[in-house]
PDB file of N, CA and C in Angstrom:
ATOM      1  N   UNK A   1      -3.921  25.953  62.549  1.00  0.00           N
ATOM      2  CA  UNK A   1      -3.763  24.594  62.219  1.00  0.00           C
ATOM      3  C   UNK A   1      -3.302  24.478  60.773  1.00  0.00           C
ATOM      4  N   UNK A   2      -2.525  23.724  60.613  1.00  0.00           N
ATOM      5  CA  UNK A   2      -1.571  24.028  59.345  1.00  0.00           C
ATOM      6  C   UNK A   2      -2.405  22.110  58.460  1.00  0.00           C
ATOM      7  N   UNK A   3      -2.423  22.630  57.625  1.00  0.00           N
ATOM      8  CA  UNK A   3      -3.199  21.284  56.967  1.00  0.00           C
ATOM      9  C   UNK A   3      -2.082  20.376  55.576  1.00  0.00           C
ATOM     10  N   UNK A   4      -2.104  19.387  56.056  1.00  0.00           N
ATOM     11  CA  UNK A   4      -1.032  18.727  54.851  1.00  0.00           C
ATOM     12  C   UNK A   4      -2.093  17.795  54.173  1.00  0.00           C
ATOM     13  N   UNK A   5      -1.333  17.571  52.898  1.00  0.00           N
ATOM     14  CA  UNK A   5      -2.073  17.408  51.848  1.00  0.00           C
ATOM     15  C   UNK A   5      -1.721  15.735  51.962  1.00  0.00           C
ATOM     16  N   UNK A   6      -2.921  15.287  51.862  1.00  0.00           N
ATOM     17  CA  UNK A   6      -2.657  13.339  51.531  1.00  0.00           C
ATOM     18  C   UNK A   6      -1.970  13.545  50.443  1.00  0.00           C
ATOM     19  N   UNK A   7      -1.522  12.121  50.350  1.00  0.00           N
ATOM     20  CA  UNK A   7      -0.801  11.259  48.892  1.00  0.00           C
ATOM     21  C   UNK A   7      -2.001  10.955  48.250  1.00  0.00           C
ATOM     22  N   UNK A   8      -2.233  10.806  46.659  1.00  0.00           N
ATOM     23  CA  UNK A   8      -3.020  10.969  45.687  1.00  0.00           C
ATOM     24  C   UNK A   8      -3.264   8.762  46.196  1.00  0.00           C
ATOM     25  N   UNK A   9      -4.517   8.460  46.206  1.00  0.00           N
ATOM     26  CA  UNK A   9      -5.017   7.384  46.311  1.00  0.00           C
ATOM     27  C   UNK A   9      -4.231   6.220  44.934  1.00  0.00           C
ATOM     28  N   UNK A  10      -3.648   5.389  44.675  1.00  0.00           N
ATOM     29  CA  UNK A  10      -2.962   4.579  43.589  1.00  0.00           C
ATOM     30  C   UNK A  10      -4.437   4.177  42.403  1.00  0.00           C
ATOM     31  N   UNK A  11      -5.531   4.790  42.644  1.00  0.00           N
ATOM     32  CA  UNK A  11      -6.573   4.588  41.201  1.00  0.00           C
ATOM     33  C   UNK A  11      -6.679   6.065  41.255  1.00  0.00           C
ATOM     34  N   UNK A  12      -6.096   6.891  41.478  1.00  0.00           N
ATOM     35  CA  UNK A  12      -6.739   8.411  41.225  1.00  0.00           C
ATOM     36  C   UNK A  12      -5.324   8.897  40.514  1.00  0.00           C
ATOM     37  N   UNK A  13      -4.291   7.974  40.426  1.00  0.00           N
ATOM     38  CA  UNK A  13      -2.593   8.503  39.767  1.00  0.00           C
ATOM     39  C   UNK A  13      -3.009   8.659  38.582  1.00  0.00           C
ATOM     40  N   UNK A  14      -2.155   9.830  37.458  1.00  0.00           N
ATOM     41  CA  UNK A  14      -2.263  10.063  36.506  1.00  0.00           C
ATOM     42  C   UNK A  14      -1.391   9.049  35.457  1.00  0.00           C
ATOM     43  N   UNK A  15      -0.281   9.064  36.343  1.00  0.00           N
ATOM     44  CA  UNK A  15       1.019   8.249  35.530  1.00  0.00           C
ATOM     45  C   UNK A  15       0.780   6.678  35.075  1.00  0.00           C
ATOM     46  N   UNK A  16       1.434   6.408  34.174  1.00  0.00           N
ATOM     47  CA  UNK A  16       1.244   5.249  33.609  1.00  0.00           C
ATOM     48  C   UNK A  16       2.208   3.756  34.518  1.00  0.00           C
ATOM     49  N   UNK A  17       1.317   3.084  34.161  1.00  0.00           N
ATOM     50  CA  UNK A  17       1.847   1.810  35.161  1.00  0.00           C
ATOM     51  C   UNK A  17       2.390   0.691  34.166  1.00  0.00           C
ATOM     52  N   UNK A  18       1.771   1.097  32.805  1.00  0.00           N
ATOM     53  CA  UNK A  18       2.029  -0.093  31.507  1.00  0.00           C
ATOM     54  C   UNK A  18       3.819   0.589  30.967  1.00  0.00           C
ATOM     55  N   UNK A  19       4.586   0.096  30.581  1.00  0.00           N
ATOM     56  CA  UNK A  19       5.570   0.529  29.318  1.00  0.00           C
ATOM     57  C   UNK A  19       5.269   1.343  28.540  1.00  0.00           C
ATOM     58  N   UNK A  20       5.640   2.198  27.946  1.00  0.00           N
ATOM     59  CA  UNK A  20       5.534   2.839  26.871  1.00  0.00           C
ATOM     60  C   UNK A  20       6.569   1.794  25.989  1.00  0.00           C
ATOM     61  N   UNK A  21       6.281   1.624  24.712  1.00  0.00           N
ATOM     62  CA  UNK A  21       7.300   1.122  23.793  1.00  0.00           C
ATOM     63  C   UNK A  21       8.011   1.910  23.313  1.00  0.00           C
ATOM     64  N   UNK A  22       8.878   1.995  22.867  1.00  0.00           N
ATOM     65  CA  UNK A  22       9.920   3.042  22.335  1.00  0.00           C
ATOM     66  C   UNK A  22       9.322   3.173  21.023  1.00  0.00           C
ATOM     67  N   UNK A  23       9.695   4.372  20.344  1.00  0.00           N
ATOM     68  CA  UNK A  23       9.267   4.931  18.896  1.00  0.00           C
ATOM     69  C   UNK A  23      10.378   4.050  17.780  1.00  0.00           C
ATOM     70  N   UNK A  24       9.633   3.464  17.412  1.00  0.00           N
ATOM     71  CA  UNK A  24      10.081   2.654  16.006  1.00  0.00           C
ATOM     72  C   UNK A  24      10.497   3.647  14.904  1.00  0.00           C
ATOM     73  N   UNK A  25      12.097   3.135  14.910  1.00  0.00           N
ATOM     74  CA  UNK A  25      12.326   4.572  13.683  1.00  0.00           C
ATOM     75  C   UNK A  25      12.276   4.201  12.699  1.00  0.00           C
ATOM     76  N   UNK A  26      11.608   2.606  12.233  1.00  0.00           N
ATOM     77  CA  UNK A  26      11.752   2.816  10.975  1.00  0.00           C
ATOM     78  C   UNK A  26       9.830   3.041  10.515  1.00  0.00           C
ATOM     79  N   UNK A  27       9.453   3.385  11.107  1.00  0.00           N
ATOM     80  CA  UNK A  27       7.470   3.663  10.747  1.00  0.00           C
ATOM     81  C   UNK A  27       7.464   4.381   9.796  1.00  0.00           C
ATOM     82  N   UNK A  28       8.623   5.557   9.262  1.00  0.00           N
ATOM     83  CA  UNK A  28       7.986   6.166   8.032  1.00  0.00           C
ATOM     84  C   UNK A  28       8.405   5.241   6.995  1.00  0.00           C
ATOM     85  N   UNK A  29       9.059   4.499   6.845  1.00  0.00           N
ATOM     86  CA  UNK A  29       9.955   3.730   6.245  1.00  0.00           C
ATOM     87  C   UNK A  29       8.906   2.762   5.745  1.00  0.00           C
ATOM     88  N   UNK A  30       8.141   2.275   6.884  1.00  0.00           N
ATOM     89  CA  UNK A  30       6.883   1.113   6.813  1.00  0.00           C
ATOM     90  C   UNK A  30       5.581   2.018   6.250  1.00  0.00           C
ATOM     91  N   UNK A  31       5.446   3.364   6.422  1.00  0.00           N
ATOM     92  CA  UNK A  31       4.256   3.735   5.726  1.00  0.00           C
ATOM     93  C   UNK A  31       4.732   3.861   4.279  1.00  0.00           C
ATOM     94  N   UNK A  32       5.912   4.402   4.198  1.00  0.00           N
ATOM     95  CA  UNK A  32       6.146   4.569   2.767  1.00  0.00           C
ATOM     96  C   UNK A  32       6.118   3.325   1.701  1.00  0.00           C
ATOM     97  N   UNK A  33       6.445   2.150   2.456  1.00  0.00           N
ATOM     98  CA  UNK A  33       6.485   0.533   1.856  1.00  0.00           C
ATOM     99  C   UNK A  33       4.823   0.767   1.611  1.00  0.00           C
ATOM    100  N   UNK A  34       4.078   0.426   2.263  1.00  0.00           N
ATOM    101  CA  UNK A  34       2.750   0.233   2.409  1.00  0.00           C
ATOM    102  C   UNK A  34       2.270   1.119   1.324  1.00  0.00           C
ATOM    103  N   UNK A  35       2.301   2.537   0.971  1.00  0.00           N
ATOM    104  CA  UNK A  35       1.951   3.503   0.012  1.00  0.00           C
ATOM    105  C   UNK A  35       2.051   2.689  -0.855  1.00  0.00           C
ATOM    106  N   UNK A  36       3.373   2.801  -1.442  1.00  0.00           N
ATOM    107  CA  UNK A  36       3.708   1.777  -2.564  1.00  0.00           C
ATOM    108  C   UNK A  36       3.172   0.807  -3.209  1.00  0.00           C
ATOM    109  N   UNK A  37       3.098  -0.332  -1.946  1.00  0.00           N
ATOM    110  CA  UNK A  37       2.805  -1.924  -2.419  1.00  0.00           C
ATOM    111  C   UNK A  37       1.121  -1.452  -2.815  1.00  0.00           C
ATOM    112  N   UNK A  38       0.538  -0.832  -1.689  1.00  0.00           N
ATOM    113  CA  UNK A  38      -0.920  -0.212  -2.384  1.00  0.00           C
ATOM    114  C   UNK A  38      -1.148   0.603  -3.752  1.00  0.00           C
ATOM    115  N   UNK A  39      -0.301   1.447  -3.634  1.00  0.00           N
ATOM    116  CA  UNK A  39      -0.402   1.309  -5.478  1.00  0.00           C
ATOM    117  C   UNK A  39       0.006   0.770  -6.568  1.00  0.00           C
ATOM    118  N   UNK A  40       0.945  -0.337  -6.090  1.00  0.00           N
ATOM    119  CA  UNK A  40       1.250  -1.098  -7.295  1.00  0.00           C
ATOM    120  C   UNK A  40       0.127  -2.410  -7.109  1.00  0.00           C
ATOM    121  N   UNK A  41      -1.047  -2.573  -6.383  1.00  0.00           N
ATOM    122  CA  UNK A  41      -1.808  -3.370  -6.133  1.00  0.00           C
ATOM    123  C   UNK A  41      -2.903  -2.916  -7.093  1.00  0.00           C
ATOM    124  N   UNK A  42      -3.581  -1.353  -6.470  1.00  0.00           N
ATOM    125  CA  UNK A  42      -4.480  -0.791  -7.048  1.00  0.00           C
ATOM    126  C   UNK A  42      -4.397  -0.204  -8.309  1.00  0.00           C
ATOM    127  N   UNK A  43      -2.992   0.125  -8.995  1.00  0.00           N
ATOM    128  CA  UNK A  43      -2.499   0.116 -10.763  1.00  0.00           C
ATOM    129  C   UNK A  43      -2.718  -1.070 -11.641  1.00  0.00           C
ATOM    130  N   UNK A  44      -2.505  -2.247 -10.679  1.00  0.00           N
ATOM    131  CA  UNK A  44      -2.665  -3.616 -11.436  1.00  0.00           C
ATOM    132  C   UNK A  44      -4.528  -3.516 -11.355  1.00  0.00           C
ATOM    133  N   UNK A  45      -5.160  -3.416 -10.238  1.00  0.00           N
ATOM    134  CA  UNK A  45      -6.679  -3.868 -10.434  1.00  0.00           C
ATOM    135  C   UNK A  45      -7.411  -2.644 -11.506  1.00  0.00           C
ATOM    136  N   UNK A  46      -6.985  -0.985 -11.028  1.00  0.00           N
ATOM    137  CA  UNK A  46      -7.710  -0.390 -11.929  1.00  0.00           C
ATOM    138  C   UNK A  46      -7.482  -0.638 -13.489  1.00  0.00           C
ATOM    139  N   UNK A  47      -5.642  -1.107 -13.980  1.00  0.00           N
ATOM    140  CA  UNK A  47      -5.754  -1.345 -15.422  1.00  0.00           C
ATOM    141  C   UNK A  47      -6.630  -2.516 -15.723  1.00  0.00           C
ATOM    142  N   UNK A  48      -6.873  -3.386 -15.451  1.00  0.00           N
ATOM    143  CA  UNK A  48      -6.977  -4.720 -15.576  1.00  0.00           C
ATOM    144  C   UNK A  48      -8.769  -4.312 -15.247  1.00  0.00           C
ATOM    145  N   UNK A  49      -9.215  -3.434 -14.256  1.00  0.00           N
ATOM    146  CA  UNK A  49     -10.248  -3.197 -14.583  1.00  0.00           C
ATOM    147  C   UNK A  49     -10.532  -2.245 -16.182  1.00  0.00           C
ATOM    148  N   UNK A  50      -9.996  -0.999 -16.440  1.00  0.00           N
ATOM    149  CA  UNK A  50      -9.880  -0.572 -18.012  1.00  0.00           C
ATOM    150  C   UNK A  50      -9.797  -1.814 -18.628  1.00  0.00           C
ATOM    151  N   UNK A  51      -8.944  -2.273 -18.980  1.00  0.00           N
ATOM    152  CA  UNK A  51      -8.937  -3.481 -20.085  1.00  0.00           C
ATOM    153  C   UNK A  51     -10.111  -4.289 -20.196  1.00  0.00           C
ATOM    154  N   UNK A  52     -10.716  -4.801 -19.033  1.00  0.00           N
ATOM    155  CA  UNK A  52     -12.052  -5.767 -19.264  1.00  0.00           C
ATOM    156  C   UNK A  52     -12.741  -4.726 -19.762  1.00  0.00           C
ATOM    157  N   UNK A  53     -13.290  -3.738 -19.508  1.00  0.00           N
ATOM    158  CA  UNK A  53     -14.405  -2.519 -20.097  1.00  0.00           C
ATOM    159  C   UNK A  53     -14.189  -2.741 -21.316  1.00  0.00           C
ATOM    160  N   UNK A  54     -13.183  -2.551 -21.593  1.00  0.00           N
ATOM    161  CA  UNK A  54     -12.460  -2.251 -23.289  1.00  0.00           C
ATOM    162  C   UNK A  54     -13.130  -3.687 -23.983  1.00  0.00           C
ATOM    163  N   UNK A  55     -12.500  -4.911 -23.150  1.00  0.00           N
ATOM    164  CA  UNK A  55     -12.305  -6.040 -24.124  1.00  0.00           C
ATOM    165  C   UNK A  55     -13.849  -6.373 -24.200  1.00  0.00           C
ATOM    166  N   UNK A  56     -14.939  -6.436 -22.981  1.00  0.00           N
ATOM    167  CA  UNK A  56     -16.595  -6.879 -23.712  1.00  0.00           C
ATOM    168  C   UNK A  56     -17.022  -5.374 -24.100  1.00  0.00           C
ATOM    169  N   UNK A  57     -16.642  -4.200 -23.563  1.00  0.00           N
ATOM    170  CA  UNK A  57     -17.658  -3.180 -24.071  1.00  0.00           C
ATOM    171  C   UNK A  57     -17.526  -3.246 -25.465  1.00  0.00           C
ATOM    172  N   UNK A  58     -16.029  -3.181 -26.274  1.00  0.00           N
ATOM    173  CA  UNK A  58     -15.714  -3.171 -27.655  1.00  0.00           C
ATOM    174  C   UNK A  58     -16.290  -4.575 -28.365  1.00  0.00           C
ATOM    175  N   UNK A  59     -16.704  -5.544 -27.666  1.00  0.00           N
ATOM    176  CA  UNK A  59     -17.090  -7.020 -28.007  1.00  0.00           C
ATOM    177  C   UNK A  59     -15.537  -7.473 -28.345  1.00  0.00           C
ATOM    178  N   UNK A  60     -14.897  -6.876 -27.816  1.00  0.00           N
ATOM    179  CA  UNK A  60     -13.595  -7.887 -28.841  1.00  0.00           C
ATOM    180  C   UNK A  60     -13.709  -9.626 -28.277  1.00  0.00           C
ATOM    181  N   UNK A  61     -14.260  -9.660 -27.224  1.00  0.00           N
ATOM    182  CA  UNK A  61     -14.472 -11.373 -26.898  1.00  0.00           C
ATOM    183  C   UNK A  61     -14.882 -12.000 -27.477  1.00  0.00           C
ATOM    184  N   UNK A  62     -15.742 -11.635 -28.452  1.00  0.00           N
ATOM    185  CA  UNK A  62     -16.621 -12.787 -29.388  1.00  0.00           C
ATOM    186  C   UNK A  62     -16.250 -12.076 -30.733  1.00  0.00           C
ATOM    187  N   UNK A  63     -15.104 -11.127 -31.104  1.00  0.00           N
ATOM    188  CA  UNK A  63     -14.338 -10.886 -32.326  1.00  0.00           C
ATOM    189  C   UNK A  63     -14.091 -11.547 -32.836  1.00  0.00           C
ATOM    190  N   UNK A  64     -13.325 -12.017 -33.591  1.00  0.00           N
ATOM    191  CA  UNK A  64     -11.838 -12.431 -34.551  1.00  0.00           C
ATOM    192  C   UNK A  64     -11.018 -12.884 -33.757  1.00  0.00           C
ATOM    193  N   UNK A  65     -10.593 -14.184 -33.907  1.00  0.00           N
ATOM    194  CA  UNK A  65      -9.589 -14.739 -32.807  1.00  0.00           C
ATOM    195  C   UNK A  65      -8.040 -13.669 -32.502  1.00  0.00           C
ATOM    196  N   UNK A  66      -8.251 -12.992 -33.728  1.00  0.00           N
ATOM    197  CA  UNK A  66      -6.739 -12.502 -34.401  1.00  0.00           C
ATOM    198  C   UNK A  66      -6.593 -11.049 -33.117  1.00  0.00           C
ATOM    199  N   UNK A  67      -7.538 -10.259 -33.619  1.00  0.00           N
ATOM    200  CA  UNK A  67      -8.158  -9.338 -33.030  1.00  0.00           C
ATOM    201  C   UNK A  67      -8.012  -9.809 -31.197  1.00  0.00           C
ATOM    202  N   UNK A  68      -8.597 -10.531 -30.842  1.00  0.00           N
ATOM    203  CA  UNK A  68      -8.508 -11.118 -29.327  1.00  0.00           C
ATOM    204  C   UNK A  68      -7.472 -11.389 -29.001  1.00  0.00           C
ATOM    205  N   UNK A  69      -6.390 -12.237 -29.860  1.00  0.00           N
ATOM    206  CA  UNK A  69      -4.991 -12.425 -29.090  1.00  0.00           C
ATOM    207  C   UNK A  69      -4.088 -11.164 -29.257  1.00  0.00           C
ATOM    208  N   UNK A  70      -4.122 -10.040 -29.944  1.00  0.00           N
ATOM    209  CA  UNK A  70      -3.345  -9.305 -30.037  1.00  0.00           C
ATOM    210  C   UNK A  70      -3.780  -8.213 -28.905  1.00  0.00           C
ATOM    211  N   UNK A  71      -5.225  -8.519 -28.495  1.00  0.00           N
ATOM    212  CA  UNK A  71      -5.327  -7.367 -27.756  1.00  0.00           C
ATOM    213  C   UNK A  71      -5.435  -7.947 -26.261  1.00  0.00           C
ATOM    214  N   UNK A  72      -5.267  -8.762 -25.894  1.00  0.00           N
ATOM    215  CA  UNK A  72      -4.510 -10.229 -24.935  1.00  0.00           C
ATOM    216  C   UNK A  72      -2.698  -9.496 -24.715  1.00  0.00           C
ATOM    217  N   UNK A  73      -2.318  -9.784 -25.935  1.00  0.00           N
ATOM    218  CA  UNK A  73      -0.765  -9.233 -25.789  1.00  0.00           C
ATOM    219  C   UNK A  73      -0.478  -8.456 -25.601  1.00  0.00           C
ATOM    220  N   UNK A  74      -1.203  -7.046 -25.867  1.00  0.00           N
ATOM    221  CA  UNK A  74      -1.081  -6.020 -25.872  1.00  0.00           C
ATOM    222  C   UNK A  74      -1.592  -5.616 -23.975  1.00  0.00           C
ATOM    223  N   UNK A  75      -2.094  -6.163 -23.458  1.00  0.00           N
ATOM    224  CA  UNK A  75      -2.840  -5.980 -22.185  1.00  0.00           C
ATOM    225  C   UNK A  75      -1.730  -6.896 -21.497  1.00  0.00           C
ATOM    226  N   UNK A  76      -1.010  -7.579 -21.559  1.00  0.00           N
ATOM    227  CA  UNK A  76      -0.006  -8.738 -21.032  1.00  0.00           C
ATOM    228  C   UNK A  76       1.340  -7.679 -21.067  1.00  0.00           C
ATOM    229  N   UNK A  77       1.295  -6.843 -22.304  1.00  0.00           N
ATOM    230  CA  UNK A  77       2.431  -5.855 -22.131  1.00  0.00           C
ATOM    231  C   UNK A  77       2.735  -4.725 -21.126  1.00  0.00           C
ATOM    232  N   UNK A  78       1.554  -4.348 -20.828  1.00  0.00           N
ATOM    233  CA  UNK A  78       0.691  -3.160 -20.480  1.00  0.00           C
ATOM    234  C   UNK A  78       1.029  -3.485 -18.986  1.00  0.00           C
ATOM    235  N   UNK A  79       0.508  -4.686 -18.763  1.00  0.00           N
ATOM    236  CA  UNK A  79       0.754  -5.167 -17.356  1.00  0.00           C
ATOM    237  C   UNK A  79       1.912  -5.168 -16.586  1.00  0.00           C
ATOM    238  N   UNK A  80       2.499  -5.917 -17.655  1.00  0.00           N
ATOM    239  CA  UNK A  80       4.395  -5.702 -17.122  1.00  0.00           C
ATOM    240  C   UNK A  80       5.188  -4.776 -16.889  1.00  0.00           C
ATOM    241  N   UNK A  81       5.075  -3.524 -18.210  1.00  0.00           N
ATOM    242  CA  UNK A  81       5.534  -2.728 -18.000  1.00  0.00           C
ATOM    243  C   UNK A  81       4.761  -1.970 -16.476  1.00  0.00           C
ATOM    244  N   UNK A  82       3.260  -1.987 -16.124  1.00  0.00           N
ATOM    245  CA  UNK A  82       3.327  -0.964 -15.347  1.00  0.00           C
ATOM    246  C   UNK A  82       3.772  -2.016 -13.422  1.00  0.00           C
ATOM    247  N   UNK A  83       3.691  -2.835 -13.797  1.00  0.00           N
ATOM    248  CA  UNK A  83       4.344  -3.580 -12.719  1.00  0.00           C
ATOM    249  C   UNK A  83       5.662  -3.549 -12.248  1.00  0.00           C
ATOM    250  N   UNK A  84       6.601  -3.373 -13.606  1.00  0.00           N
ATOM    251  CA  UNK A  84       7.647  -3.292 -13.695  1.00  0.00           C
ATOM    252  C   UNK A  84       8.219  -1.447 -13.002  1.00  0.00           C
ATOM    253  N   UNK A  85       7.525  -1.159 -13.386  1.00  0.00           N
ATOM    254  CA  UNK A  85       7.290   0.711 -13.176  1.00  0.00           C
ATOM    255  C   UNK A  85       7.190   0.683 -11.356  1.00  0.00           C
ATOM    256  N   UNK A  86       5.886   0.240 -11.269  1.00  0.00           N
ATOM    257  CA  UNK A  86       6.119   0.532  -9.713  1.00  0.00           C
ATOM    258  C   UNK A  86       6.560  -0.335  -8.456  1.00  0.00           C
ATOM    259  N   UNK A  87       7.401  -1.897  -9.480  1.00  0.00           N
ATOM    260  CA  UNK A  87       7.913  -2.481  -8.513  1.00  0.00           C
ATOM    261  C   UNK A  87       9.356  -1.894  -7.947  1.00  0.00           C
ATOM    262  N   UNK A  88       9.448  -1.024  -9.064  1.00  0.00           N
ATOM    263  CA  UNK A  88      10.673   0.093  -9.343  1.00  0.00           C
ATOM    264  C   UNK A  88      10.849   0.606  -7.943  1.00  0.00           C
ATOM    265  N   UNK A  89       9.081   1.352  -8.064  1.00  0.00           N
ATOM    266  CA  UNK A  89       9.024   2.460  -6.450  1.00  0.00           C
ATOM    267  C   UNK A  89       9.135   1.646  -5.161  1.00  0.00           C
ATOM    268  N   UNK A  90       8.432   0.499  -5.157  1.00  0.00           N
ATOM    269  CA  UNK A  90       8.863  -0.181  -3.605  1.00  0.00           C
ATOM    270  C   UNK A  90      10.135  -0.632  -3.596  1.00  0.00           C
ATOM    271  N   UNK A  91      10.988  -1.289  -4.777  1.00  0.00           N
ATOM    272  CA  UNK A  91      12.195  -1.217  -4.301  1.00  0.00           C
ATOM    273  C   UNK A  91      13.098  -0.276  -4.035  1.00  0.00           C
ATOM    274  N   UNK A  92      13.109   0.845  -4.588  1.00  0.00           N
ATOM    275  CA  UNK A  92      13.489   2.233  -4.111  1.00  0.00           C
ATOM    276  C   UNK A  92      13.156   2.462  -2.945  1.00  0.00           C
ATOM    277  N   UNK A  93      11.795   2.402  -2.000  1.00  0.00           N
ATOM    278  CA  UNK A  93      11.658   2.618  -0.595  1.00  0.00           C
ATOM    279  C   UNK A  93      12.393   1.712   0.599  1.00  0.00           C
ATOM    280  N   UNK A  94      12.188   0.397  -0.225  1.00  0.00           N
ATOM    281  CA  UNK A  94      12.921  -0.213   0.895  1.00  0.00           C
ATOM    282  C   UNK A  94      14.525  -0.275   0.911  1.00  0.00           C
ATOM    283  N   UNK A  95      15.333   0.101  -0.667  1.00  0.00           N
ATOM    284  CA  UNK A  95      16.565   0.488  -0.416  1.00  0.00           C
ATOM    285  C   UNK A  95      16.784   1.621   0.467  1.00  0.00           C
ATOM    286  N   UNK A  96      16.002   2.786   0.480  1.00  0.00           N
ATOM    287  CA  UNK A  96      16.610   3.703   1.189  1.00  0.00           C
ATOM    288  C   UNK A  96      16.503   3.670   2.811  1.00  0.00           C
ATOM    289  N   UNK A  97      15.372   2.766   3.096  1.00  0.00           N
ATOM    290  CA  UNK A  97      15.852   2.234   4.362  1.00  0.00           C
ATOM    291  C   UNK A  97      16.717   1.439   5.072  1.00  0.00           C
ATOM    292  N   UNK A  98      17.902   0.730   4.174  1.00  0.00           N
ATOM    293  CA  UNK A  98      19.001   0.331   4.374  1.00  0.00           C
ATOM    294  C   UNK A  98      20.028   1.201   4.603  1.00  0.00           C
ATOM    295  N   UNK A  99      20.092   2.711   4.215  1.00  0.00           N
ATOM    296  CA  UNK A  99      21.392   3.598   4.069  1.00  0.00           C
ATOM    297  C   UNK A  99      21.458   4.369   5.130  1.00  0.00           C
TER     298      UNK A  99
END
């Protein structure tokens, strides 16, 4: 007696019944954005955290007005430039995902 094999029951199938979506080619493109914008987020909070340490640990808050605005300007500089620095790097990532 020769024995044939049933068809696999339709809840016991391995294969998928949903879509797969196709692979998004630009995802490294989007992690590399994301790197970025996260460290030009977390450069702005850790300086800006340094600077407050600086400005009550040193007391400069209840200093010399003179003393307080220069070190105000000097932290206003500080800022820009490093903003300026790594707004540099996300626009660099997202140009090269144009080419």
């Amino acid at each position: 007696m020769a024995r044939t094999v049933m068809p696999c029951r339709p809840w016991a199938t391995t294969e998928r019944r949903v879509s797969v979506p196709p692979v998004d080619p630009r995802a490294p493109q989007r992690v590399a954005l994301r790197r970025a914008v996260l460290q030009l987020v977390m450069g702005v909070v850790l300086l800006d955290a340094v600077m407050m340490t600086i400005f009550y640990g040193a007391d400069i808050a209840h200093g010399p007005s003179r003393t307080r605005n220069i070190f105000l300007i000097g932290w206003s500089v500080v800022t820009a430039i490093l903003v300026g620095i790594l707004l540099r790097r996300v626009r660099k990532v997202r140009w090269e995902g144009r080419r």
